[in-house]
Protein backbone atom coordinates (compact mmCIF):
# COMPACT_ATOMS: atom_id res chain seq x y z
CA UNK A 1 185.54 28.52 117.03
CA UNK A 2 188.49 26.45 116.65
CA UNK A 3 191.22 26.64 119.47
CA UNK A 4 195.13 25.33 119.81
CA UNK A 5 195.30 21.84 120.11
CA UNK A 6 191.20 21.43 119.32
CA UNK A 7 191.09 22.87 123.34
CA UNK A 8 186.73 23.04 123.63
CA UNK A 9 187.21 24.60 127.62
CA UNK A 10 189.04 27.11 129.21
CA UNK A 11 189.22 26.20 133.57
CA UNK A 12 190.68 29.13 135.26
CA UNK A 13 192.09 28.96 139.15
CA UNK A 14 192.57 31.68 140.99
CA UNK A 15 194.51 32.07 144.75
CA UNK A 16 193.75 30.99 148.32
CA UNK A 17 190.20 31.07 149.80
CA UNK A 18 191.08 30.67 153.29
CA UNK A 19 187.63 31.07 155.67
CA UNK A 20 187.75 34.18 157.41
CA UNK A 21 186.89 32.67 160.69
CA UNK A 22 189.16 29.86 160.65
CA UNK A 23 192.00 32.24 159.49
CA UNK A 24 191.26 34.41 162.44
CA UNK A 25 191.35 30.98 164.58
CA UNK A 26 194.21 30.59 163.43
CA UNK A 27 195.54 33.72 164.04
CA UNK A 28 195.06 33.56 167.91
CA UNK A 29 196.94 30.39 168.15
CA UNK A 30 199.78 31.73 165.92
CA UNK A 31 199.95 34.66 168.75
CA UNK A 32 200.55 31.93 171.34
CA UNK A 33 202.67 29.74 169.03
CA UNK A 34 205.71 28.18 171.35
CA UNK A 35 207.90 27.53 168.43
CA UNK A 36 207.81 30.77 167.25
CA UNK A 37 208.13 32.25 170.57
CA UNK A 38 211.26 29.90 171.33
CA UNK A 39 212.64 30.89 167.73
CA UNK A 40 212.51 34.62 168.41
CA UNK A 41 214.05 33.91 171.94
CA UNK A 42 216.86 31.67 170.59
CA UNK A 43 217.72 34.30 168.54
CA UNK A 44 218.26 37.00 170.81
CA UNK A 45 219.41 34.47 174.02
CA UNK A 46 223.50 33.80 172.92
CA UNK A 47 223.74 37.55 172.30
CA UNK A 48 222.22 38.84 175.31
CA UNK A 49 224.46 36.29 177.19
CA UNK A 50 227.74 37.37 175.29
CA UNK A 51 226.63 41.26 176.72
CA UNK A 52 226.08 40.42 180.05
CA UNK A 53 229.14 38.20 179.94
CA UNK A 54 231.14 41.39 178.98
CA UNK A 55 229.60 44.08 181.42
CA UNK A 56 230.00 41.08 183.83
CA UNK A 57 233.66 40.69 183.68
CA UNK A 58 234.25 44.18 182.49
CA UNK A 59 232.59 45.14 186.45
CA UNK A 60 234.57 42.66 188.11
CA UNK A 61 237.84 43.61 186.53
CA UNK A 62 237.36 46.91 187.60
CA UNK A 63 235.62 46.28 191.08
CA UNK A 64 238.97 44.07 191.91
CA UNK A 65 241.66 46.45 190.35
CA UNK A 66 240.07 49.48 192.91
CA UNK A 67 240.00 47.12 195.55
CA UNK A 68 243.78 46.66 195.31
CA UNK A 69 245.01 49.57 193.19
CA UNK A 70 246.05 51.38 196.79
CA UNK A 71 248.23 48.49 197.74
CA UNK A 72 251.01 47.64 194.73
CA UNK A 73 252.18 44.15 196.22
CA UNK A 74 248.09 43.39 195.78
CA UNK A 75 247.83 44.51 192.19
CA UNK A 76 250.89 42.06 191.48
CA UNK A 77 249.08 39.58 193.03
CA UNK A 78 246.22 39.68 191.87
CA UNK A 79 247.63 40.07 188.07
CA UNK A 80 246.74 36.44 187.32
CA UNK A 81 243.52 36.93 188.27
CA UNK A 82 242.63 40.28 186.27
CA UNK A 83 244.38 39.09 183.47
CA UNK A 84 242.48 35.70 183.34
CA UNK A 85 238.86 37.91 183.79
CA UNK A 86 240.03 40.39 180.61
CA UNK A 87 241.05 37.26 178.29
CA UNK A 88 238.09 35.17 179.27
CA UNK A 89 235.57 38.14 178.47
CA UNK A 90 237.70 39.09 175.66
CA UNK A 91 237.66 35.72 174.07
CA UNK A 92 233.73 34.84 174.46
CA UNK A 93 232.82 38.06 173.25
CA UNK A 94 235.25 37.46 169.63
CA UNK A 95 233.87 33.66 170.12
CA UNK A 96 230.02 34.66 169.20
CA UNK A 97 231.22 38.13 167.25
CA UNK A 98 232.80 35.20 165.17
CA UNK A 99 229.89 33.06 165.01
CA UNK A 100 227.28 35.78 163.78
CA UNK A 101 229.30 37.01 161.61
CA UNK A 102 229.58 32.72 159.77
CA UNK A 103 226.12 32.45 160.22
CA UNK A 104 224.73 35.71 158.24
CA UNK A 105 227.34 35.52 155.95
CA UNK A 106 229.18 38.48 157.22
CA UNK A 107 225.90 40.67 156.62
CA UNK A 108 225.56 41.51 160.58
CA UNK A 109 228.67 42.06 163.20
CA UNK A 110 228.13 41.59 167.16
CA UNK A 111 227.20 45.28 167.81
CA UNK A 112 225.17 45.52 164.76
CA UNK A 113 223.09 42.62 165.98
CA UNK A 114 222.99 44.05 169.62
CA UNK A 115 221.48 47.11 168.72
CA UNK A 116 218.53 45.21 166.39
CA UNK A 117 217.40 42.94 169.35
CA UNK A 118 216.73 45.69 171.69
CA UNK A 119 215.74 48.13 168.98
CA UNK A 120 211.46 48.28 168.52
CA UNK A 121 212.01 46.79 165.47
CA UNK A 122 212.87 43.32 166.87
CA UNK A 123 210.37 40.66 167.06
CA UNK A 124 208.67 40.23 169.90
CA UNK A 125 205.32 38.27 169.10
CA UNK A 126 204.84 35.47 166.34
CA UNK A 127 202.81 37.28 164.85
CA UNK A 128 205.25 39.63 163.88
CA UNK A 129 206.99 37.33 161.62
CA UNK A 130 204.31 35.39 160.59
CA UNK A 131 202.03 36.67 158.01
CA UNK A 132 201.10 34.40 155.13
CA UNK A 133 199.95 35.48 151.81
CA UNK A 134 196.64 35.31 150.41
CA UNK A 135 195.24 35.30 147.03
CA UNK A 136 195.20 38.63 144.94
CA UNK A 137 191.44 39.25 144.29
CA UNK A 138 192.32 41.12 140.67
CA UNK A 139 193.56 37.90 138.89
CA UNK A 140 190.54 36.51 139.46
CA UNK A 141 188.94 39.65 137.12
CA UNK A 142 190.29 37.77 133.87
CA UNK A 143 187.46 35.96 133.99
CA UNK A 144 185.40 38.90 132.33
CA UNK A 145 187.29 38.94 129.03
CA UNK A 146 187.75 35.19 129.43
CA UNK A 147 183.79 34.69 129.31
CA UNK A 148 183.68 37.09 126.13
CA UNK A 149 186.45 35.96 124.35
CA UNK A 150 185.23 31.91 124.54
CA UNK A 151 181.11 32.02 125.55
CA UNK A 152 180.41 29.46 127.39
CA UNK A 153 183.75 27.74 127.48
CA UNK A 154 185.49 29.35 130.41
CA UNK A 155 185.01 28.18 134.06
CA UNK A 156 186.61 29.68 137.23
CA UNK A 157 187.34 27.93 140.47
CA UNK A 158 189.95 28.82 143.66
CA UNK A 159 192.04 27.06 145.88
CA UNK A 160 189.53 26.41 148.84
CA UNK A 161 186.45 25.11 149.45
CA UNK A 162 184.74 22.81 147.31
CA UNK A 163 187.52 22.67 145.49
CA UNK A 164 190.88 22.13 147.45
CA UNK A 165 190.98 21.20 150.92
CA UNK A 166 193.32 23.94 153.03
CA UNK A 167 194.93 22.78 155.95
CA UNK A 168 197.56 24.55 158.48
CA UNK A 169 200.07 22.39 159.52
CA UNK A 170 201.55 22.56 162.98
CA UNK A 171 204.22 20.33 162.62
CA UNK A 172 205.44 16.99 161.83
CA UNK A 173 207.38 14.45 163.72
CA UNK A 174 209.94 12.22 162.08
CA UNK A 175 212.65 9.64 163.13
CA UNK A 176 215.51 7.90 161.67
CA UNK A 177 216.56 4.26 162.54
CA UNK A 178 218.95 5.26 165.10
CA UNK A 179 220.08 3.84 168.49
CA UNK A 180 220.06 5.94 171.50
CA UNK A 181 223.64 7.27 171.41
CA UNK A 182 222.78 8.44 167.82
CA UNK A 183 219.73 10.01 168.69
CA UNK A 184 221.39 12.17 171.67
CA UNK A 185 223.83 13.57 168.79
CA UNK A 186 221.10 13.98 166.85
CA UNK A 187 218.90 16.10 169.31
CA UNK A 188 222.43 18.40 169.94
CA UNK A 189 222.95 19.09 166.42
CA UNK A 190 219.13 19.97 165.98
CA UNK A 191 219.39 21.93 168.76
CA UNK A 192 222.32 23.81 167.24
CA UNK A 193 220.60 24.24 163.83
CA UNK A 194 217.64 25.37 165.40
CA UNK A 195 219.91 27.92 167.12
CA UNK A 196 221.54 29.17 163.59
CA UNK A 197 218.06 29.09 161.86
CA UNK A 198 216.62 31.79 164.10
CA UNK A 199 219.39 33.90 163.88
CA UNK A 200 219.21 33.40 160.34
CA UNK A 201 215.45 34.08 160.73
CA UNK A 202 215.87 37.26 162.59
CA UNK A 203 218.68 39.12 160.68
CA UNK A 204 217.15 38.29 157.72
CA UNK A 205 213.72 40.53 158.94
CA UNK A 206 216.03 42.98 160.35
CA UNK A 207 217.86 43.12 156.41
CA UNK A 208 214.26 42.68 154.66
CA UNK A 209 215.92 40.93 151.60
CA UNK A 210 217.84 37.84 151.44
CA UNK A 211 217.57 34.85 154.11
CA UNK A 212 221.06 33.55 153.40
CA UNK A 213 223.99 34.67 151.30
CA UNK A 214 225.80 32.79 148.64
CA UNK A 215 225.06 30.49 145.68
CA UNK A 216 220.95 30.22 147.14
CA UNK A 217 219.56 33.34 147.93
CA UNK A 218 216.02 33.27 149.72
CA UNK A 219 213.59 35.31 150.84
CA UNK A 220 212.49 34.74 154.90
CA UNK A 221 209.59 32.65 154.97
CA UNK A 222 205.84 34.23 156.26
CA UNK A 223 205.18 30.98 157.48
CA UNK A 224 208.63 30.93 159.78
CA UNK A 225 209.63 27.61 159.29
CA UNK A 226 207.17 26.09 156.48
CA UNK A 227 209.30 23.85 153.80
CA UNK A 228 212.33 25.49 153.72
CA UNK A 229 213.22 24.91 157.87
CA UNK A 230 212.33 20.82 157.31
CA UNK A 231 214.45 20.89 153.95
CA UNK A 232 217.36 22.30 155.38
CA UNK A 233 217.47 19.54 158.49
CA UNK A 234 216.99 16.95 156.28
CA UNK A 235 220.01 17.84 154.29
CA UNK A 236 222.46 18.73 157.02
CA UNK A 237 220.93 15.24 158.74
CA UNK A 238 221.86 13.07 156.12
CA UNK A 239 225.14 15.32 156.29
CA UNK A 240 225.86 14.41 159.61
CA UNK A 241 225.20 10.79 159.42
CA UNK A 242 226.99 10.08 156.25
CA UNK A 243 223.80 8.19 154.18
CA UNK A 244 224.43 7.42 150.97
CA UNK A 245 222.33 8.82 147.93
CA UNK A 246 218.92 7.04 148.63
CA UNK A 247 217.07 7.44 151.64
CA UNK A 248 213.83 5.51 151.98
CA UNK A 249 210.44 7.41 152.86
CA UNK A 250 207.90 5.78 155.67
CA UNK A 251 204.59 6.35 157.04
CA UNK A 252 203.94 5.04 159.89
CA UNK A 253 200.96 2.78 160.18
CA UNK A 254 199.82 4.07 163.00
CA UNK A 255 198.83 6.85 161.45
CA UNK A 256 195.39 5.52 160.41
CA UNK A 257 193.91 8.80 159.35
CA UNK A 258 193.20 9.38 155.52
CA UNK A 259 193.60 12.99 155.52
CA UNK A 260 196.78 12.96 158.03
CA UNK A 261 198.12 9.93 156.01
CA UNK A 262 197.64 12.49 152.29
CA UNK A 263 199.10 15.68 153.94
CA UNK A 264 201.84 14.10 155.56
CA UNK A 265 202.82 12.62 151.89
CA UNK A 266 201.96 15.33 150.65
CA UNK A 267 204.53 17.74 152.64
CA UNK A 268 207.56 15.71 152.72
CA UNK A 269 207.49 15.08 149.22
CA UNK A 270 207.39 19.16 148.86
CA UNK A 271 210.51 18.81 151.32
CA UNK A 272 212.51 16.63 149.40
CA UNK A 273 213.46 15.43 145.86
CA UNK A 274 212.61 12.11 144.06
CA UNK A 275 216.62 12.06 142.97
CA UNK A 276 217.47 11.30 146.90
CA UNK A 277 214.44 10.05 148.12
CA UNK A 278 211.60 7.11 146.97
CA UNK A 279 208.94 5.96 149.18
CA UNK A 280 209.51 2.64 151.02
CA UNK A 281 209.74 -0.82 149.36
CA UNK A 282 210.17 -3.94 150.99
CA UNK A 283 213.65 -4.70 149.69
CA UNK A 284 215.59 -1.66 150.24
CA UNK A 285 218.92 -1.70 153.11
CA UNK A 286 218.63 2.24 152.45
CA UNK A 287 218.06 4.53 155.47
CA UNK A 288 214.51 5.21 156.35
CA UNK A 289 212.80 8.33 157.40
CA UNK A 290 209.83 7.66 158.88
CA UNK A 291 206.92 10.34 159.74
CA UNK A 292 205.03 9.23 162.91
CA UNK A 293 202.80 11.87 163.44
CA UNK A 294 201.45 15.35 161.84
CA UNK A 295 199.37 18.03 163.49
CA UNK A 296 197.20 20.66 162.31
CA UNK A 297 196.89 24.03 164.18
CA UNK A 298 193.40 23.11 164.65
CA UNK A 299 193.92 20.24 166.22
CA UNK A 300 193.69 21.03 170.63
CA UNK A 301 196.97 19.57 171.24
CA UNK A 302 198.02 21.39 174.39
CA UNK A 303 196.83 18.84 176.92
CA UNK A 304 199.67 16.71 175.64
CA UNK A 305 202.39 18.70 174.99
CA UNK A 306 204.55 17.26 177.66
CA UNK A 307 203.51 13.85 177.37
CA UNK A 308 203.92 13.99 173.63
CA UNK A 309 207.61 15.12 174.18
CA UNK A 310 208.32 12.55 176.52
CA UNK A 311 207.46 9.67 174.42
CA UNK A 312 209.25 11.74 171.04
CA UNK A 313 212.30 11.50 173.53
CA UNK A 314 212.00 7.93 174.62
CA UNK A 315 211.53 6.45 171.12
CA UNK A 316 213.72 8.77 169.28
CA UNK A 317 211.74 11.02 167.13
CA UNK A 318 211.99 14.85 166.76
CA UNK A 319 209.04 16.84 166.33
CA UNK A 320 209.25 19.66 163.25
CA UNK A 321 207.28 22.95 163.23
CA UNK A 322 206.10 23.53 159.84
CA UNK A 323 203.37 26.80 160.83
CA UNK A 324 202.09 26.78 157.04
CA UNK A 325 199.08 26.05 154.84
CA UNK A 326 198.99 23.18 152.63
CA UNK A 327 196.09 22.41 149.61
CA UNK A 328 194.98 19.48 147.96
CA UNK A 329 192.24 19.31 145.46
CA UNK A 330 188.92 17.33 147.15
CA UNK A 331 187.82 13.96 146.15
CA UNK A 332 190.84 13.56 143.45
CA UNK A 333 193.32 11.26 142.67
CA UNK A 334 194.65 13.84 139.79
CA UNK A 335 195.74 17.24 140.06
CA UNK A 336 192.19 18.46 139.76
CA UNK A 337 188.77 18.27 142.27
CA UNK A 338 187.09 15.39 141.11
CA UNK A 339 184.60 17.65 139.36
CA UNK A 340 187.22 18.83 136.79
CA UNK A 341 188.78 15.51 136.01
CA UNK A 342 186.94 14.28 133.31
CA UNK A 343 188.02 15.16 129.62
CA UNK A 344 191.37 16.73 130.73
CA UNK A 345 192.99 16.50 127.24
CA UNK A 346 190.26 18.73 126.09
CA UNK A 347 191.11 21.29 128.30
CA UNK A 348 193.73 23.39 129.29
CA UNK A 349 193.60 25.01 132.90
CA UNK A 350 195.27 28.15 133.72
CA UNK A 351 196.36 28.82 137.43
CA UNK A 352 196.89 32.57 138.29
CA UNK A 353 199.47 34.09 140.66
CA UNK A 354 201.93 32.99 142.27
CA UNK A 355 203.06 29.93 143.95
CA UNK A 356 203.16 32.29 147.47
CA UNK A 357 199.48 32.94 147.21
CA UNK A 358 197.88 29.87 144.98
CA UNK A 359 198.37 26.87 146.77
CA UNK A 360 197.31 24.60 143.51
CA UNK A 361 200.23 25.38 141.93
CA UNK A 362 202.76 24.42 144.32
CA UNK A 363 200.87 21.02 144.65
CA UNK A 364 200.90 21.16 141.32
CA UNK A 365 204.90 21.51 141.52
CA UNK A 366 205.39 19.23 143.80
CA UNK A 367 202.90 16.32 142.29
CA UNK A 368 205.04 16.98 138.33
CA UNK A 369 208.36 16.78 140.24
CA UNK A 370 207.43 13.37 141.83
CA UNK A 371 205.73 11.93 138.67
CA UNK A 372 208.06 13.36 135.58
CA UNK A 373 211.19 12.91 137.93
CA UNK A 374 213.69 12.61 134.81
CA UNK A 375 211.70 15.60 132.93
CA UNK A 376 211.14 18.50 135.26
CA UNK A 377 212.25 21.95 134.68
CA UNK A 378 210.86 23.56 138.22
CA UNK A 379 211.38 23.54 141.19
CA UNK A 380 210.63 24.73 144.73
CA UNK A 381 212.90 27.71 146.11
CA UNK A 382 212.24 26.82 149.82
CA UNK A 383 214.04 23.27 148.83
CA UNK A 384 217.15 22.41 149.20
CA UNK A 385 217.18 19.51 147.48
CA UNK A 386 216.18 21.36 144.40
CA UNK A 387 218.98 22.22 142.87
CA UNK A 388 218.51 25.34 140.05
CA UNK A 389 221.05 24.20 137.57
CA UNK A 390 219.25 20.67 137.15
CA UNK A 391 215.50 22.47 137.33
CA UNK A 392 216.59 25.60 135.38
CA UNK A 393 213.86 27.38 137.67
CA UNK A 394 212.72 27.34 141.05
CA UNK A 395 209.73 29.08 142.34
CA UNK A 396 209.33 30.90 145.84
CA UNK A 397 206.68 29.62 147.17
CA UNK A 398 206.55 31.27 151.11
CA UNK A 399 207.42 34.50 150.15
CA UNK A 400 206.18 37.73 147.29
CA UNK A 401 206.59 36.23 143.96
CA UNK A 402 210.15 35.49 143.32
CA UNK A 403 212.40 32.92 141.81
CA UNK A 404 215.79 31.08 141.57
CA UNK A 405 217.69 30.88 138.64
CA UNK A 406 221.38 30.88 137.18
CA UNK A 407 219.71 31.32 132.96
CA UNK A 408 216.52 33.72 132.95
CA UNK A 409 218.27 37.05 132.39
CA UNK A 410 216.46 39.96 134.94
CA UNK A 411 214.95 38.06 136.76
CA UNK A 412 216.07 39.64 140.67
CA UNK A 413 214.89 38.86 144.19
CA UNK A 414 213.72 42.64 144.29
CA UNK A 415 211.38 42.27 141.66
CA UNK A 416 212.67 45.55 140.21
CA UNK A 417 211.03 45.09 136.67
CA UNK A 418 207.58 44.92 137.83
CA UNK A 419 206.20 44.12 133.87
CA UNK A 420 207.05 41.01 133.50
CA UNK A 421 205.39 37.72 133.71
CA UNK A 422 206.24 34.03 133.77
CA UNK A 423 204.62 31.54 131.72
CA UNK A 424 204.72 27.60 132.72
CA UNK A 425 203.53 24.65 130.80
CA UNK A 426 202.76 21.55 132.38
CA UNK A 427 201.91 19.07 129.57
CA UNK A 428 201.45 15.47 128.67
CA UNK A 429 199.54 13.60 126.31
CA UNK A 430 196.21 14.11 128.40
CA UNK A 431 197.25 17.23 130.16
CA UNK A 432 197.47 20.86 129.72
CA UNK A 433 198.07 23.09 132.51
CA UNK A 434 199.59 26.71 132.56
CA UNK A 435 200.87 28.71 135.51
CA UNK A 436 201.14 32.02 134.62
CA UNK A 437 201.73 35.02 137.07
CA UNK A 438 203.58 38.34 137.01
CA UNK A 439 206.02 40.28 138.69
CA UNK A 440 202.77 42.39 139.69
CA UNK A 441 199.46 41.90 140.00
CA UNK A 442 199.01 44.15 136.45
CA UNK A 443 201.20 41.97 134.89
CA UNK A 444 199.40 38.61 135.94
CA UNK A 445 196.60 40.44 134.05
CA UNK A 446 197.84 41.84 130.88
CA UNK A 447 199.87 38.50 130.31
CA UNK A 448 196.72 36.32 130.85
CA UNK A 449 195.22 38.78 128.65
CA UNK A 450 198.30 38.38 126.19
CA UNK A 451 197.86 34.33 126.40
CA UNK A 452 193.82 33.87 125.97
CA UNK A 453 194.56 35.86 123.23
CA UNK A 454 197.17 33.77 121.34
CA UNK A 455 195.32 30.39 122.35
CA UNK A 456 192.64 32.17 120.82
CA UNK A 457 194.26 33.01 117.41
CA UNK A 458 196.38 29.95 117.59
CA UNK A 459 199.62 31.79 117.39
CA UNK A 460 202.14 28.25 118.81
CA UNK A 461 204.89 30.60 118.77
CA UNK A 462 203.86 32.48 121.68
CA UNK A 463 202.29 29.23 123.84
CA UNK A 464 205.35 27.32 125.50
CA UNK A 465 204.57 23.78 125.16
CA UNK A 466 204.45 24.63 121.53
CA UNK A 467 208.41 25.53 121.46
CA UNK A 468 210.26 22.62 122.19
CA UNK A 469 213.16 24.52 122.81
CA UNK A 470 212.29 27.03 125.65
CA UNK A 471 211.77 23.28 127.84
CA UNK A 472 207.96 24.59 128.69
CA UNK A 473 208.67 28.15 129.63
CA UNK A 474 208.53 31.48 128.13
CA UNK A 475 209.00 34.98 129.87
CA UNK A 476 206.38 37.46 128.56
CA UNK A 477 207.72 41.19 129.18
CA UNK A 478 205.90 44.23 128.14
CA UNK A 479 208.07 46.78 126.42
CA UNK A 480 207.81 49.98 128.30
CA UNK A 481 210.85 52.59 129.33
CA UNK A 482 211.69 53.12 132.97
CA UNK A 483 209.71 52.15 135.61
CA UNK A 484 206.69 50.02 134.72
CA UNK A 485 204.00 51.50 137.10
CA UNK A 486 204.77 54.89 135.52
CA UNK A 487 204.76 53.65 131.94
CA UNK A 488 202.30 54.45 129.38
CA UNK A 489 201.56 51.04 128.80
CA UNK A 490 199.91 50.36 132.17
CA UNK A 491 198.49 53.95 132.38
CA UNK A 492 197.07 52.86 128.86
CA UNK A 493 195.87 49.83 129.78
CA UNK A 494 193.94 50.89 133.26
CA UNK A 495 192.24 53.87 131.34
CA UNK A 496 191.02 51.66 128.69
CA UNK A 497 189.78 49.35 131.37
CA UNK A 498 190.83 46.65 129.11
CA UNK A 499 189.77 44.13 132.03
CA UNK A 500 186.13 45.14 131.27
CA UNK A 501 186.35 46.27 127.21
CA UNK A 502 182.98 45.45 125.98
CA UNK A 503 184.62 44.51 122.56
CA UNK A 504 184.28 40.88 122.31
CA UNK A 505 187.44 40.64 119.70
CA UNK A 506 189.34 42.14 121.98
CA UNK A 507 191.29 44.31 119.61
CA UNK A 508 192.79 46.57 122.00
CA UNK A 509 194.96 43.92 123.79
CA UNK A 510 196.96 44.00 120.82
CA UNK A 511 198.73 47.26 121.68
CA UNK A 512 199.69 46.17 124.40
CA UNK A 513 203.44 45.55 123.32
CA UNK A 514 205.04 42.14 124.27
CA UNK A 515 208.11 40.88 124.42
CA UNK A 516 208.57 36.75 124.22
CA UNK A 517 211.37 35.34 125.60
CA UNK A 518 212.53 31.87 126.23
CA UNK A 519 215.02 30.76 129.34
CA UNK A 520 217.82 31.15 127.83
């Protein structure tokens, strides 16, 4: 049997395999988390304060105008006084009304905000707001017609152990070259973004949608802070100190550890972009971020807590909480384990679901960004640096499947058209990899369905890296009226059990009606 591009093996990769005991380890620390904890604190704190502030002067104005109200020479008197009270409570309370209202992009006003923080639907525990994603076990059932469809041509691996290491970063300390005096502004703005980022974080629970308003609309991250917190300080940092348009990357070499050495790469390449930033080189006057230190959450670091933030002070780093799970394959200097290396042009590998809940495709992202920096069509959503109308698309990758995009036609935050499906290419001359996931777990199915299908038959007009002009991308969309989990193509498809259909031709996929569509 002759496939597209003489292909002679089929790799599939499913989602996260995250150790149950570890992820329950995990778990408990999460519950304890400080950052989190101050986070949800520093988000309800300035509010709080502007309340009190108000029943404060509200009670003294009052106390003082009884006090005198019998005597009218004392009331005149006093006038200054009263008046002063009334404009200063006045004035902080329209002050931080003011300020919420900037910061969530008008979405919340002071009262609105009031009554969510002391409602039971404000968080009170990390855990609360932190709940990452794992992988959906029913991609992982295309193997079946996979298996029938190609023999003994089809293998299946996940993103876990032995194949990708999974770590849980805590966080991730970093430093400019700056003097003291720099450094103190420094720690106040931080402070001050770290203020707006958990209000941010909060309201946008309390909306359930959007994390900010505007031009870049995100989901809130299950991880907290993850890449899109260490993104965003990075860009209003290089705001605030006026650096040019290259800023130098730097590990430090005290950081002796392989593994802490790869992750640490690893994550603040996925929290930048190879148009600002490049990785050190002897000759450069640029600015220079260094990273001097990451932790993982399984790492006992409580014993030096305080000493670790006295020395951070004294030589002028800041420490970032990160709180989310980052894979690498094992053993490999490609995008694959070691295992899966060999003969790559003979292959094409297939990664299933999203980039929220398969951690091998957003290192796949990230590692295509940084090595095809003039030819990349995706990005990261979390990532500010990303910017859609130079990517075309950028994938969420902390939240439910979702995506950024000014050109892909339908394609909303809600997800409201549950039957359709995304299909990536990631291609070179000894390379083919495909991301392919849905707007629902039925539609990662039927679309992988659709695709082993068309590889199958050889039909290039339907496999992206065969169209030059869609740029590597098509959008697969099954044709079905209203609402796609009341259609009677998916009621068709689960009552044929087309998953399991012991027809090795697979006939029956093909009435399954599909729309292709490129990005435009």
């Amino acid at each position: 049997m002759k496939l597209i591009d003489n292909i002679e093996e089929i790799l599939l990769i499913g989602g996260n395999n995250i150790d149950k005991k570890e992820f329950r380890n995990i778990q408990k620390k999460i519950c304890k988390d400080k950052d989190i904890k101050k986070l949800i604190s520093r988000g309800k704190e300035p509010f709080i304060i502007s309340l009190l502030v108000f029943i404060l002067g509200f009670y003294l104005g009052v106390l003082e105008l009884l006090d005198n109200i019998k005597v009218i020479s004392n009331v005149v008197q006093n006038f200054s006084f009263n008046l002063f009270i009334a404009i200063s409570t006045i004035y902080t309370t329209i002050q931080i009304s003011g300020w919420i209202k900037t910061v969530t992009k008008n979405t919340f006003n002071l009262p609105k905000y009031l009554k969510y923080i002391f409602s039971s639907k404000s968080p009170k525990n990390p855990l609360e707001i932190w709940n990452p994603i794992n992988a959906n076990l029913s991609d992982a059932q295309i193997i079946i017609p996979a298996e029938r469809m190609f023999n003994d041509k089809v293998s299946f691996i996940y993103t876990g152990i032995p194949y990708y290491q999974i770590k849980m970063i805590d966080s991730i300390t970093i430093g400019w070259d700056h003097n003291f005096i720099s450094f103190a502004k420094e720690k106040y703005r931080y402070f001050k973004f770290f203020t707006k980022f958990a209000v941010q974080t909060l309201v946008g629970n309390a909306d359930e949608k959007y994390y900010d308003r505007g031009n870049r609309k995100l989901k809130v991250s299950s991880f907290v802070f993850g890449i899109h917190f260490l993104s965003r300080y990075l860009k209003e940092s290089i705001n605030w100190n006026g650096f040019g348009n290259k800023i130098m990357l730097n590990i430090d070499n005290k950081i002796e550890n392989k593994e802490k050495k790869e992750f640490s790469r690893l994550f603040i390449e996925m929290c930048t972009s190879p148009d600002i930033f490049e990785w050190k080189n002897n000759s450069s006057k640029n600015p220079m971020l260094t990273i001097f230190d990451i932790n993982f959450v399984s790492e006992d670091n409580k014993r030096y807590y305080f000493k670790t933030r006295i020395t951070n002070l004294l030589k002028k780093r800041i420490r970032i909480p990160v709180k989310r799970f980052i894979a690498v394959p094992l053993n490999s200097i490609g995008i694959l384990p070691e295992m899966y290396q060999e003969g790559l042009s003979k292959k094409i590998s297939i990664l299933l679901g999203g980039g929220e809940q398969n951690l091998a495709l957003l290192y796949l992202i990230n590692n295509y960004r940084w090595t095809n920096k003039s030819n990349f069509n995706i990005g990261i959503a979390e990532n500010v640096f990303d910017d859609y109308h130079n990517t075309k698309f950028q994938l969420g990758t902390e939240e439910l499947v979702y995506g950024i995009t000014n050109e892909i036609k339908g394609r909303g935050l809600e997800g409201k058209n549950q039957g359709k499906a995304e299909i990536f290419s990631f291609v070179t001359d000894e390379l083919r990899v495909v991301s392919i996931y849905g707007y629902s777990a039925a539609m990662t199915k039927i679309s992988a369905l659709k695709f082993l299908k068309y590889i199958k038959e050889c039909q290039e007009e339907n496999i992206p890296w065969k169209r030059k002009e869609v740029c590597n991308h098509l959008l697969y969309e099954v044709v079905a009226d209203g609402d796609f989990y009341e259609s009677k193509v998916l009621k068709e498809f689960n009552k044929e059990d087309m998953m399991n259909s012991k027809m090795t031709n697979f006939d029956n996929i093909s009435s399954l009606n599909i729309k292709i569509s490129n990005s435009n």
